[in-house]
N, C-alpha and C. Protein backbone atom coordinates (compact mmCIF):
# COMPACT_ATOMS: atom_id res chain seq x y z
N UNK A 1 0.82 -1.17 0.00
CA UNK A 1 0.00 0.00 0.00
C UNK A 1 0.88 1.25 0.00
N UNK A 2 0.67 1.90 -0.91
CA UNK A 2 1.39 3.64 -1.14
C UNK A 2 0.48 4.69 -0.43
N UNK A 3 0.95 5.31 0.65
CA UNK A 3 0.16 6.34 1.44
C UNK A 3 1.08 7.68 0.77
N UNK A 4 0.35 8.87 0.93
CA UNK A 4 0.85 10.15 0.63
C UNK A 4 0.31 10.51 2.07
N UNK A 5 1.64 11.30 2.78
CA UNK A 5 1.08 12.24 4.27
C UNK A 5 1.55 13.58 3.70
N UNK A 6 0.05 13.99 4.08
CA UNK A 6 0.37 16.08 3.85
C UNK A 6 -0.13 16.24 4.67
N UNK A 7 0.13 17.63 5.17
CA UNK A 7 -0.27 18.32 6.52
C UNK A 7 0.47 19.74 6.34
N UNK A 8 -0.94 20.62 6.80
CA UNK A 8 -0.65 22.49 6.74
C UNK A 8 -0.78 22.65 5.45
N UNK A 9 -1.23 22.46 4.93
CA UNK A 9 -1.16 23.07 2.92
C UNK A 9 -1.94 24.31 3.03
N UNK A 10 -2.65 24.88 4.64
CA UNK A 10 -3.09 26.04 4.74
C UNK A 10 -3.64 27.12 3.73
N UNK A 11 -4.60 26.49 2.86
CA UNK A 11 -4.86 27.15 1.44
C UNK A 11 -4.18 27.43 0.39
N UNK A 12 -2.95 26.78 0.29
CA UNK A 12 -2.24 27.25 -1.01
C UNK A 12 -2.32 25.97 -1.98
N UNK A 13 -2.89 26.59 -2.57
CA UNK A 13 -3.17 25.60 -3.95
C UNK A 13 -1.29 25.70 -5.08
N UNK A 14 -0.83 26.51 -4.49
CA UNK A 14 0.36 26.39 -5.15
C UNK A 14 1.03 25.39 -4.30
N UNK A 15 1.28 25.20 -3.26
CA UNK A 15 1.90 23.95 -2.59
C UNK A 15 1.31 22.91 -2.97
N UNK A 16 -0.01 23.02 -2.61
CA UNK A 16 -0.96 21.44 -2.83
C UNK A 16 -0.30 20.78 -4.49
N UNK A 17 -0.61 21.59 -5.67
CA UNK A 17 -0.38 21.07 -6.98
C UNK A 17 1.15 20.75 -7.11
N UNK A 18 2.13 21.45 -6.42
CA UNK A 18 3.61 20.95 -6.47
C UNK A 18 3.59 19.30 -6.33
N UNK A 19 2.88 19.45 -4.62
CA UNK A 19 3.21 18.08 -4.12
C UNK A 19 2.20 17.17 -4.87
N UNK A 20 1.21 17.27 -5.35
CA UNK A 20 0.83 16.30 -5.90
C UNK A 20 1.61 16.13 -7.47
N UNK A 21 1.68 16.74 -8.21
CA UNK A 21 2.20 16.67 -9.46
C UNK A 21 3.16 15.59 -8.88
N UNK A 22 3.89 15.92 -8.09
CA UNK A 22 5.35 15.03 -7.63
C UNK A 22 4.46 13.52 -7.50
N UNK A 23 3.26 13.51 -6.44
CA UNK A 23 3.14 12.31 -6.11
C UNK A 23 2.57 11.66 -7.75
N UNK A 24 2.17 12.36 -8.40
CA UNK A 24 1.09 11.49 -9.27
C UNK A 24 1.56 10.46 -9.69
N UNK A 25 3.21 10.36 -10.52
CA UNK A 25 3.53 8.81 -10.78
C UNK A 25 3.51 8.03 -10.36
N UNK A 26 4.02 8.00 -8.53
CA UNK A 26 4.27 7.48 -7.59
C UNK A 26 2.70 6.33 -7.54
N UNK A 27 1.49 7.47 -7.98
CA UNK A 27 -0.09 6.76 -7.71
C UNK A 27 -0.04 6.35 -6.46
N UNK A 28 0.05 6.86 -5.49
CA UNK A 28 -0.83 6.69 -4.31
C UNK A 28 -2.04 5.95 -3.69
N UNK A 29 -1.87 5.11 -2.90
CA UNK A 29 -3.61 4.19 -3.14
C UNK A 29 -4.25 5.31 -1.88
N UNK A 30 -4.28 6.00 -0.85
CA UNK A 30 -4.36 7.09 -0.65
C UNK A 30 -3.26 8.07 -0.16
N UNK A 31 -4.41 9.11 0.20
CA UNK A 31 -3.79 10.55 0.95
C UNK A 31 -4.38 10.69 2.35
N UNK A 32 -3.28 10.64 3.35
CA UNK A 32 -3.87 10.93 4.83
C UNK A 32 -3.25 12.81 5.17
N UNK A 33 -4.57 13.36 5.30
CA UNK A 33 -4.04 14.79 5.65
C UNK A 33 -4.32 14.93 7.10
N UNK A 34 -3.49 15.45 7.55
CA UNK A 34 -3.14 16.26 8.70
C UNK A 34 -3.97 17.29 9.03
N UNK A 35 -4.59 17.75 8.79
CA UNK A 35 -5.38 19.18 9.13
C UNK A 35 -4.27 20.42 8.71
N UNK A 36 -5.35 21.33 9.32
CA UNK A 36 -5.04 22.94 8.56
C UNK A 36 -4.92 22.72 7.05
N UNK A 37 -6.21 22.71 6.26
CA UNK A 37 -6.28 22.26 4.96
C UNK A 37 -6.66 23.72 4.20
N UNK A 38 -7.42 24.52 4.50
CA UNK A 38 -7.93 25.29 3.94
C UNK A 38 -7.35 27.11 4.17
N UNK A 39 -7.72 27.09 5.81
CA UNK A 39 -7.49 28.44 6.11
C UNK A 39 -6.20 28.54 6.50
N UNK A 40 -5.10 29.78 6.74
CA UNK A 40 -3.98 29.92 6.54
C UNK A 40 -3.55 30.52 8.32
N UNK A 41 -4.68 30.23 9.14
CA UNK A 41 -4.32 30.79 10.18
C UNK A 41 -4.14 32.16 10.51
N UNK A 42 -4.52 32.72 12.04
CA UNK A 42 -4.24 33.85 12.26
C UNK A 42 -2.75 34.23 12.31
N UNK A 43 -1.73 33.35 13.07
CA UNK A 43 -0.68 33.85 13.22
C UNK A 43 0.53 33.83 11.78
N UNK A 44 -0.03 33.37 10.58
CA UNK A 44 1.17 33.25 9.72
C UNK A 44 0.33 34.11 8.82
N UNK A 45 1.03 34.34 7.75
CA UNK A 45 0.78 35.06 6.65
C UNK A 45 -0.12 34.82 5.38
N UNK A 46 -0.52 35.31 4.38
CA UNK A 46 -1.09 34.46 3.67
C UNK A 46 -0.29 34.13 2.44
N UNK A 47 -0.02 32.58 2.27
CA UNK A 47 0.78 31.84 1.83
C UNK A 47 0.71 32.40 0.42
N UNK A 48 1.19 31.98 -0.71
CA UNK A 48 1.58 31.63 -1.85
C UNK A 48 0.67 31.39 -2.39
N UNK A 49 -0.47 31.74 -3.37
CA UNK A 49 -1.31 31.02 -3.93
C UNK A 49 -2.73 31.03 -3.39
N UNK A 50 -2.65 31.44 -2.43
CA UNK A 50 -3.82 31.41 -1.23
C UNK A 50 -5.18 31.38 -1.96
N UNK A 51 -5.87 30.05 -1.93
CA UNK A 51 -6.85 30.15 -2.42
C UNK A 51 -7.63 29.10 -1.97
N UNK A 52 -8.25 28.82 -0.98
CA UNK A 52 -9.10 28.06 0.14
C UNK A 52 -9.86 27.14 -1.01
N UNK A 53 -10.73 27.74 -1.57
CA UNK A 53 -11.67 27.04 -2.65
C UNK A 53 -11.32 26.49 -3.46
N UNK A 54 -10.16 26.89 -4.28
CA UNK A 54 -9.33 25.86 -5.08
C UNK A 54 -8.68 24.54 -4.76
N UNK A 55 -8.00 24.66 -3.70
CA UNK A 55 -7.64 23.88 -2.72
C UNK A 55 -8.95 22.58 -2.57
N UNK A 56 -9.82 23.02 -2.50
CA UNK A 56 -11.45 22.29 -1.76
C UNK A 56 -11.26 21.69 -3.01
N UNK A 57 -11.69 21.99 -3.96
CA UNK A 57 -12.01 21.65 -5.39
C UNK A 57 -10.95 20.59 -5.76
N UNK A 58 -9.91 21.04 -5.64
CA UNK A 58 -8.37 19.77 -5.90
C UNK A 58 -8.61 18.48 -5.28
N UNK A 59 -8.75 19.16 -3.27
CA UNK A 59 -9.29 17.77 -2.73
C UNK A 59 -10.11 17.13 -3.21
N UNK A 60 -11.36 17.82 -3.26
CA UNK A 60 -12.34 17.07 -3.75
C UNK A 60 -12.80 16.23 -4.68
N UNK A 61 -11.79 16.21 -5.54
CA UNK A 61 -11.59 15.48 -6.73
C UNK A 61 -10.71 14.00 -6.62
N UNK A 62 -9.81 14.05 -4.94
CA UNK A 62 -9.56 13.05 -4.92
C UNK A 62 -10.26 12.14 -3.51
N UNK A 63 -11.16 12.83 -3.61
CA UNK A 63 -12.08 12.97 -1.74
C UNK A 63 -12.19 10.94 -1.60
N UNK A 64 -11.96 10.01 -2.50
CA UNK A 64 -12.58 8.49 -2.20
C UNK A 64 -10.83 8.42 -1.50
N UNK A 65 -10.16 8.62 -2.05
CA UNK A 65 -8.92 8.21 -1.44
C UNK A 65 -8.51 8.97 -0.13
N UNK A 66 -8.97 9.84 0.33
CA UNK A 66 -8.56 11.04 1.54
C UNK A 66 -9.00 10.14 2.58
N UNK A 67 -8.01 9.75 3.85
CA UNK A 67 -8.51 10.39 5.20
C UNK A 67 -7.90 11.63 5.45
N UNK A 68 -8.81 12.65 6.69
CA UNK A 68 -8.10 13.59 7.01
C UNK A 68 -8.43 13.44 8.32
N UNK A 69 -7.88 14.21 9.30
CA UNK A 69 -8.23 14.89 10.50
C UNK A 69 -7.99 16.60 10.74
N UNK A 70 -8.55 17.03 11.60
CA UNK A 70 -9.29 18.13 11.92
C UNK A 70 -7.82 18.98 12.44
N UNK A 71 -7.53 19.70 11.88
CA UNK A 71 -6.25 21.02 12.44
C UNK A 71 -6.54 21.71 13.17
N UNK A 72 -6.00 22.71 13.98
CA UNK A 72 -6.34 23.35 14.44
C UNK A 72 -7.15 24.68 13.88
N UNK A 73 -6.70 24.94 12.84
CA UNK A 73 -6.87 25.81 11.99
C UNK A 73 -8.47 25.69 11.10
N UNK A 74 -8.65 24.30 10.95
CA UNK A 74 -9.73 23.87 10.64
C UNK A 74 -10.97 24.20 11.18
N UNK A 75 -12.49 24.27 10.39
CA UNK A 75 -13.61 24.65 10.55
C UNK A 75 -14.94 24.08 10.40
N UNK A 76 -16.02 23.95 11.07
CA UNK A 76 -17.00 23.33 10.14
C UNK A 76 -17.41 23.92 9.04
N UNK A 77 -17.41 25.36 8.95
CA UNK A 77 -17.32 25.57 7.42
C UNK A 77 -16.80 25.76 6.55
N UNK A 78 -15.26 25.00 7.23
CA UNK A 78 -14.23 24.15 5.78
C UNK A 78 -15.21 23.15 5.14
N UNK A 79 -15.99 22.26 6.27
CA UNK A 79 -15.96 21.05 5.88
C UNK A 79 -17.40 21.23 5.11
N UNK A 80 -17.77 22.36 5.07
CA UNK A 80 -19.12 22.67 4.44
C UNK A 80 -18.79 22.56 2.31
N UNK A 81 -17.21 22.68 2.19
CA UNK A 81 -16.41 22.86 0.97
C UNK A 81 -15.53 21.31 0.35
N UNK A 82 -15.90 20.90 1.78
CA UNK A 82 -15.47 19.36 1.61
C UNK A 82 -15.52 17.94 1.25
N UNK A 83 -15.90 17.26 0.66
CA UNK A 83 -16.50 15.97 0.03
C UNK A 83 -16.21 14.68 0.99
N UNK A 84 -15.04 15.15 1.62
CA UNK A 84 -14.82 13.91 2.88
C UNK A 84 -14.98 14.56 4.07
N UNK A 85 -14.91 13.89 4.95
CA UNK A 85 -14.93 14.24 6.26
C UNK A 85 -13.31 14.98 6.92
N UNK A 86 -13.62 16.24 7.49
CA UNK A 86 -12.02 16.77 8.39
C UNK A 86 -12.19 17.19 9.65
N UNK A 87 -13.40 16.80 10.11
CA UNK A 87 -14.08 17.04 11.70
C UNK A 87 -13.10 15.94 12.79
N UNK A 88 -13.02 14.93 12.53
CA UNK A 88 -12.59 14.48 13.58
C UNK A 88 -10.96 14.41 14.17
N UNK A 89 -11.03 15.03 15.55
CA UNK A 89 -9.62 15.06 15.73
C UNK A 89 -8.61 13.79 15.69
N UNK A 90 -8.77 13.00 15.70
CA UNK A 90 -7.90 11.85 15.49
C UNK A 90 -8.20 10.67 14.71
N UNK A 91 -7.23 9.81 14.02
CA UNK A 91 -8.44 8.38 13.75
C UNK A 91 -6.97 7.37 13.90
N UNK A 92 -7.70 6.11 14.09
CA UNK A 92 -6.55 5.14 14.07
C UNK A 92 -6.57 4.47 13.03
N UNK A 93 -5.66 3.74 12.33
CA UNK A 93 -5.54 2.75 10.83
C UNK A 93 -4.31 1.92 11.79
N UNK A 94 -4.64 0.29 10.78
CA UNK A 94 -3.88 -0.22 10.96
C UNK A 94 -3.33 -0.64 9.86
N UNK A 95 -2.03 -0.36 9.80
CA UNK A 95 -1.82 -0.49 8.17
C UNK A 95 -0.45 -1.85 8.53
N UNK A 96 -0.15 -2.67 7.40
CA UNK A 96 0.58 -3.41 7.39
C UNK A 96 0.68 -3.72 8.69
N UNK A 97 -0.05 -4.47 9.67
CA UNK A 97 -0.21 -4.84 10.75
C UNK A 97 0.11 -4.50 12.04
N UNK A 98 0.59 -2.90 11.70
CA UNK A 98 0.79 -1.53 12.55
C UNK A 98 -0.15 -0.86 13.03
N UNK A 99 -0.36 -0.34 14.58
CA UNK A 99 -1.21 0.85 14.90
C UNK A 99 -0.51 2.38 14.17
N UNK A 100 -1.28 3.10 13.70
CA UNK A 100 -1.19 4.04 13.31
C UNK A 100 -2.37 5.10 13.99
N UNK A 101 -1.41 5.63 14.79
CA UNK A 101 -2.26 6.77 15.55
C UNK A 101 -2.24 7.91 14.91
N UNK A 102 -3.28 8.58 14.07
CA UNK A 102 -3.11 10.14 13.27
C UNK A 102 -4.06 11.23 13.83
N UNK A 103 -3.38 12.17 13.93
CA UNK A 103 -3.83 13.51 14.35
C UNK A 103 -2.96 14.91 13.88
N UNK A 104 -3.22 15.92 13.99
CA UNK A 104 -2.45 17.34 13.67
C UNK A 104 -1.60 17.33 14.51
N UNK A 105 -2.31 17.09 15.82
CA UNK A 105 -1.19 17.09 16.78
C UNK A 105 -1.27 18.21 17.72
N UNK A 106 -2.29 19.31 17.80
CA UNK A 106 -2.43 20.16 18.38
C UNK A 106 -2.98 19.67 20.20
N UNK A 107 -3.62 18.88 19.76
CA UNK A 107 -4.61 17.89 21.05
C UNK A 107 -4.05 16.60 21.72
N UNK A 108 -3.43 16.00 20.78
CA UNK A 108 -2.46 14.44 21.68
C UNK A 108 -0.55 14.96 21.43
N UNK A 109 -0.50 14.82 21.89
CA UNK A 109 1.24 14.63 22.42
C UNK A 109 1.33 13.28 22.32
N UNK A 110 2.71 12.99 21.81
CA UNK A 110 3.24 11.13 21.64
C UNK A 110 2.97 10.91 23.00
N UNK A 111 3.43 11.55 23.84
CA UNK A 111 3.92 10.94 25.67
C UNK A 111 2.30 10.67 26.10
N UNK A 112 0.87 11.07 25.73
CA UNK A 112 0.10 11.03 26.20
C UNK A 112 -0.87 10.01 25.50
N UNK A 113 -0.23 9.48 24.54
CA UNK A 113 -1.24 8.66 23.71
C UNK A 113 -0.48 6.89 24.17
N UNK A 114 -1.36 6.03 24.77
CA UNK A 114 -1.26 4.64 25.19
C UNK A 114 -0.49 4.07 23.58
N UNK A 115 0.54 3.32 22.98
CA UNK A 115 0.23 2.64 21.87
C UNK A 115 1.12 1.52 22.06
N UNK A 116 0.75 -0.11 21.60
CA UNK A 116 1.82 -0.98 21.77
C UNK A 116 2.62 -0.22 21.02
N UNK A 117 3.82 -1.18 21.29
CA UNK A 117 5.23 -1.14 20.96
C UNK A 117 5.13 -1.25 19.38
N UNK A 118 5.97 -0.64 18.30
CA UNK A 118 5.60 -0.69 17.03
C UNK A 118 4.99 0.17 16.28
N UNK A 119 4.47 0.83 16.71
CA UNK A 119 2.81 1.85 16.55
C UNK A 119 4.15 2.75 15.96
N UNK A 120 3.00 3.58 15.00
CA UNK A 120 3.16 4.53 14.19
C UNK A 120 2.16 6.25 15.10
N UNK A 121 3.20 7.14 15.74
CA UNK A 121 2.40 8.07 16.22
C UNK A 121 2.43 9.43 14.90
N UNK A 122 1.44 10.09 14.30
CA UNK A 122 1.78 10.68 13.17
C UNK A 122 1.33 12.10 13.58
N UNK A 123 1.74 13.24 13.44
CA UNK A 123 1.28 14.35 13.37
C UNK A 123 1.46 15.32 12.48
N UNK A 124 1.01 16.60 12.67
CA UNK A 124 1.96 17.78 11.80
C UNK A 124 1.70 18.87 12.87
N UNK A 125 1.25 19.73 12.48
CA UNK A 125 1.17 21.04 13.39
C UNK A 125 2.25 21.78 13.74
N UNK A 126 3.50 21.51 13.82
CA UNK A 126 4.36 22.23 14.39
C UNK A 126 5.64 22.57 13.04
N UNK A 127 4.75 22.15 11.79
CA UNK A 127 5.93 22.31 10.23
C UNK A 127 6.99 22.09 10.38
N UNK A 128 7.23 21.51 11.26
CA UNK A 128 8.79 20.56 11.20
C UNK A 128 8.88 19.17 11.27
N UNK A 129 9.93 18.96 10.02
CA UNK A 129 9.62 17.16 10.04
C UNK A 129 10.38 16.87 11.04
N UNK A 130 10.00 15.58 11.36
CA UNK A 130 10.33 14.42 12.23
C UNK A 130 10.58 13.13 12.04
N UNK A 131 10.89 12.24 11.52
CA UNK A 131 11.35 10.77 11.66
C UNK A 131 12.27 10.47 12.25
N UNK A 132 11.50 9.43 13.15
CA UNK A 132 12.22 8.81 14.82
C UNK A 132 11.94 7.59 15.21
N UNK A 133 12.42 6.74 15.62
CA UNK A 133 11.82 6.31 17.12
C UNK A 133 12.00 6.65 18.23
N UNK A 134 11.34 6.80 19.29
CA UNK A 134 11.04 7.46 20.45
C UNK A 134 10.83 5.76 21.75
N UNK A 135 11.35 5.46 21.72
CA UNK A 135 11.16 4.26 22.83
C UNK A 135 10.90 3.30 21.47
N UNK A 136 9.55 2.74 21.79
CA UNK A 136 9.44 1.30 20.86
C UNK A 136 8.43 1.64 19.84
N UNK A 137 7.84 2.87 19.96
CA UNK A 137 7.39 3.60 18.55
C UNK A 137 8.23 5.01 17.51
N UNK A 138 7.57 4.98 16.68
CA UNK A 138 7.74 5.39 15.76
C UNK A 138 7.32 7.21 15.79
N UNK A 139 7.92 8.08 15.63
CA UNK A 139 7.15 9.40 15.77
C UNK A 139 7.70 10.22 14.34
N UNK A 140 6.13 10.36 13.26
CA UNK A 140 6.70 11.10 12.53
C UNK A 140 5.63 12.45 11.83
N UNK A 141 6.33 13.39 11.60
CA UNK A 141 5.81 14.79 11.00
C UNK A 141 6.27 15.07 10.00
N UNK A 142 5.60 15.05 9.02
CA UNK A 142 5.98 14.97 7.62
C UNK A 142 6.34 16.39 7.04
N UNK A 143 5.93 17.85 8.23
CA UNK A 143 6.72 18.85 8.11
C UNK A 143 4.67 19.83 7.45
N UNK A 144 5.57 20.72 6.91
CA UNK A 144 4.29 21.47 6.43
C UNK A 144 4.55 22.14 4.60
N UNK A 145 3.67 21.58 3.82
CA UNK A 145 3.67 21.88 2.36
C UNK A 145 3.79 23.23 2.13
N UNK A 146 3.80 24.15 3.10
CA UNK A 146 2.88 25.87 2.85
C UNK A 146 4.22 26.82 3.41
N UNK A 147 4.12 26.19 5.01
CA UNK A 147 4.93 26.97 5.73
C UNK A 147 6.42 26.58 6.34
N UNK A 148 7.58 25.95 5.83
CA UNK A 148 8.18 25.06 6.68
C UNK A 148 8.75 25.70 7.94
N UNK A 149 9.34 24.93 8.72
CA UNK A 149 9.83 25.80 9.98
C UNK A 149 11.15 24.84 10.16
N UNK A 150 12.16 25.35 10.99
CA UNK A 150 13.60 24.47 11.00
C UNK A 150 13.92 24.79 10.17
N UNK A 151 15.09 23.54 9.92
CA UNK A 151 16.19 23.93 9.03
C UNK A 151 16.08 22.72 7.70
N UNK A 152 15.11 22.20 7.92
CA UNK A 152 14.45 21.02 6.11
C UNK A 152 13.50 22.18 5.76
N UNK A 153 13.52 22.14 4.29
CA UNK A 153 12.39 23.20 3.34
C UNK A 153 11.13 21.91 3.66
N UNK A 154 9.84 23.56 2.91
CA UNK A 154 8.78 22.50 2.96
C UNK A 154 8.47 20.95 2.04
N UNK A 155 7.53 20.50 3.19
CA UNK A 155 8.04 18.77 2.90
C UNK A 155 6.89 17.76 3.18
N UNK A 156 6.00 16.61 2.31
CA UNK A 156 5.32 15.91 3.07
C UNK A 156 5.71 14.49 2.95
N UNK A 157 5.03 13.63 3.31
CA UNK A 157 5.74 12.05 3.98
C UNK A 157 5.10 11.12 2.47
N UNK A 158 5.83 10.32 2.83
CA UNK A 158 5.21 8.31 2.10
C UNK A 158 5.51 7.59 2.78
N UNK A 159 4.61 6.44 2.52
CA UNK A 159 4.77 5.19 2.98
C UNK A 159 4.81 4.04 2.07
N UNK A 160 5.78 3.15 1.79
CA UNK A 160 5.50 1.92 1.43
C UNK A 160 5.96 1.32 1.48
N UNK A 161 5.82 -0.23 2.05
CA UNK A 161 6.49 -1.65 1.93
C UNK A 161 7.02 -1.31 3.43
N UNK A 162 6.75 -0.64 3.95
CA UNK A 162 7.68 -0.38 5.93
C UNK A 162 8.26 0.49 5.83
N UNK A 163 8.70 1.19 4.87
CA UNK A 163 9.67 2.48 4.75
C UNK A 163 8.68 3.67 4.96
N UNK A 164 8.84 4.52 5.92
CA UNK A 164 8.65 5.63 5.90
C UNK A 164 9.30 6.98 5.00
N UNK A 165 8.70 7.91 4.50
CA UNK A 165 10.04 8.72 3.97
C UNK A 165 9.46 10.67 4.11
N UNK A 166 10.59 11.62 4.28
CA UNK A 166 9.76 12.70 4.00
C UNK A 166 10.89 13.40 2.96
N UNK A 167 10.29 13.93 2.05
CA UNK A 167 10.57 14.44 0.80
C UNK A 167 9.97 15.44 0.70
N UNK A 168 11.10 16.72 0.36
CA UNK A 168 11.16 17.86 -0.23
C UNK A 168 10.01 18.04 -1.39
N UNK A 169 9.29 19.21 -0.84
CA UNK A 169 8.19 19.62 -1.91
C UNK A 169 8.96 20.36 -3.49
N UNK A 170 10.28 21.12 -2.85
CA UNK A 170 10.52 21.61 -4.49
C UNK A 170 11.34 20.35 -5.36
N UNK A 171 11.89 19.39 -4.73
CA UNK A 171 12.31 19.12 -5.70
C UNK A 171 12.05 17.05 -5.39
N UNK A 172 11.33 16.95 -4.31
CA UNK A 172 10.93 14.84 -3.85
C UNK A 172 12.22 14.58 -3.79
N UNK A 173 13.17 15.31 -3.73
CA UNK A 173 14.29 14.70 -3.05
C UNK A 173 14.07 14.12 -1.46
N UNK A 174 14.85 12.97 -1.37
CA UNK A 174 14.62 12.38 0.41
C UNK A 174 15.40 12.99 1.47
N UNK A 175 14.25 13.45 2.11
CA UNK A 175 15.19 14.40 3.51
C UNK A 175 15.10 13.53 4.29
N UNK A 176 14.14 12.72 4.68
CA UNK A 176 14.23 11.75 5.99
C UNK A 176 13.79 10.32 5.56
N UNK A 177 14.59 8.85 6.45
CA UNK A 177 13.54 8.00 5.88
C UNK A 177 14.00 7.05 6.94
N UNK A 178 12.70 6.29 7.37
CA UNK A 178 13.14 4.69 8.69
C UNK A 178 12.30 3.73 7.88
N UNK A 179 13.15 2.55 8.14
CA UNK A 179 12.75 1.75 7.86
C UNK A 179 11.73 1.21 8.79
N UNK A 180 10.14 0.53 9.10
CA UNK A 180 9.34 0.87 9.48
C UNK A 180 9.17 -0.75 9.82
């Protein structure tokens, strides 16, 4: 199974079409988003491209393959623009016989979430990537498509075959990757 992780694309339809153009060969069997999908937040600027509805419209076109969860930034009347669901703050998947705990990350902290040993804890919210293990899980942030923060440019994640990876939005070069 080929996952695409994005998270923060905060209305810019110019980030969103980078990173997908990149993913499209790749074909993806889905996309798990992170939240902050639409609006660009009070405290940052307005991104590149800024265009909430376009954005909706892009998703929406690939809305059978999307999970998402709910950002902070997020609204119910994002989800009024939305074809899938981005209300709920967290969801679990078990993928390749892994817990996969997903959220933005604004609401669970790794240290506060129970998961066997193995588990996949996933967030974004804070636009800085992450790939780790942290004790006997896994902790990763695939960074933010819109806004990056640190010292990796903006960046979102894959998954396949156990490999985790996060790759550079300008150019899918590999900035981070564990074997999973």
């Amino acid at each position: 199974m080929k996952l695409a992780i994005i998270s923060d694309i905060h209305g810019s339809i110019i980030a969103l079409e980078r990173v997908l153009t990149q993913l499209e060969p790749w074909q993806p069997d889905h996309y798990l988003l992170l939240g902050d999908l639409l609006n660009h937040g009070p405290r940052n600027p307005l991104p590149e491209g800024y265009n909430p509805a376009a954005v909706a419209d892009r998703l929406n076109e690939l809305a059978p393959q999307i999970i998402a969860v709910r950002g902070n930034c997020d609204s119910e009347v994002d989800q009024m623009l939305l074809r899938f669901p981005i209300t709920a703050p967290y969801n679990q998947l078990l993928v390749d016989e892994r817990r996969w705990f997903v959220s933005h990350g604004h609401l669970y902290r790794p240290d506060e979430v129970q998961l066997p040993a193995g588990s996949l804890f996933l967030s974004g919210h804070t636009h800085v990537p992450v790939l780790e293990w942290q004790g006997e899980r896994v902790l990763m942030n695939p960074g933010s498509i819109c806004f990056p923060r640190g010292e990796l440019p903006a960046s979102y994640g894959c998954y396949e075959d156990g490999v985790l990876r996060v790759n550079a939005c300008e150019d899918g070069r590999e900035l981070l990757r564990l074997v999973f």
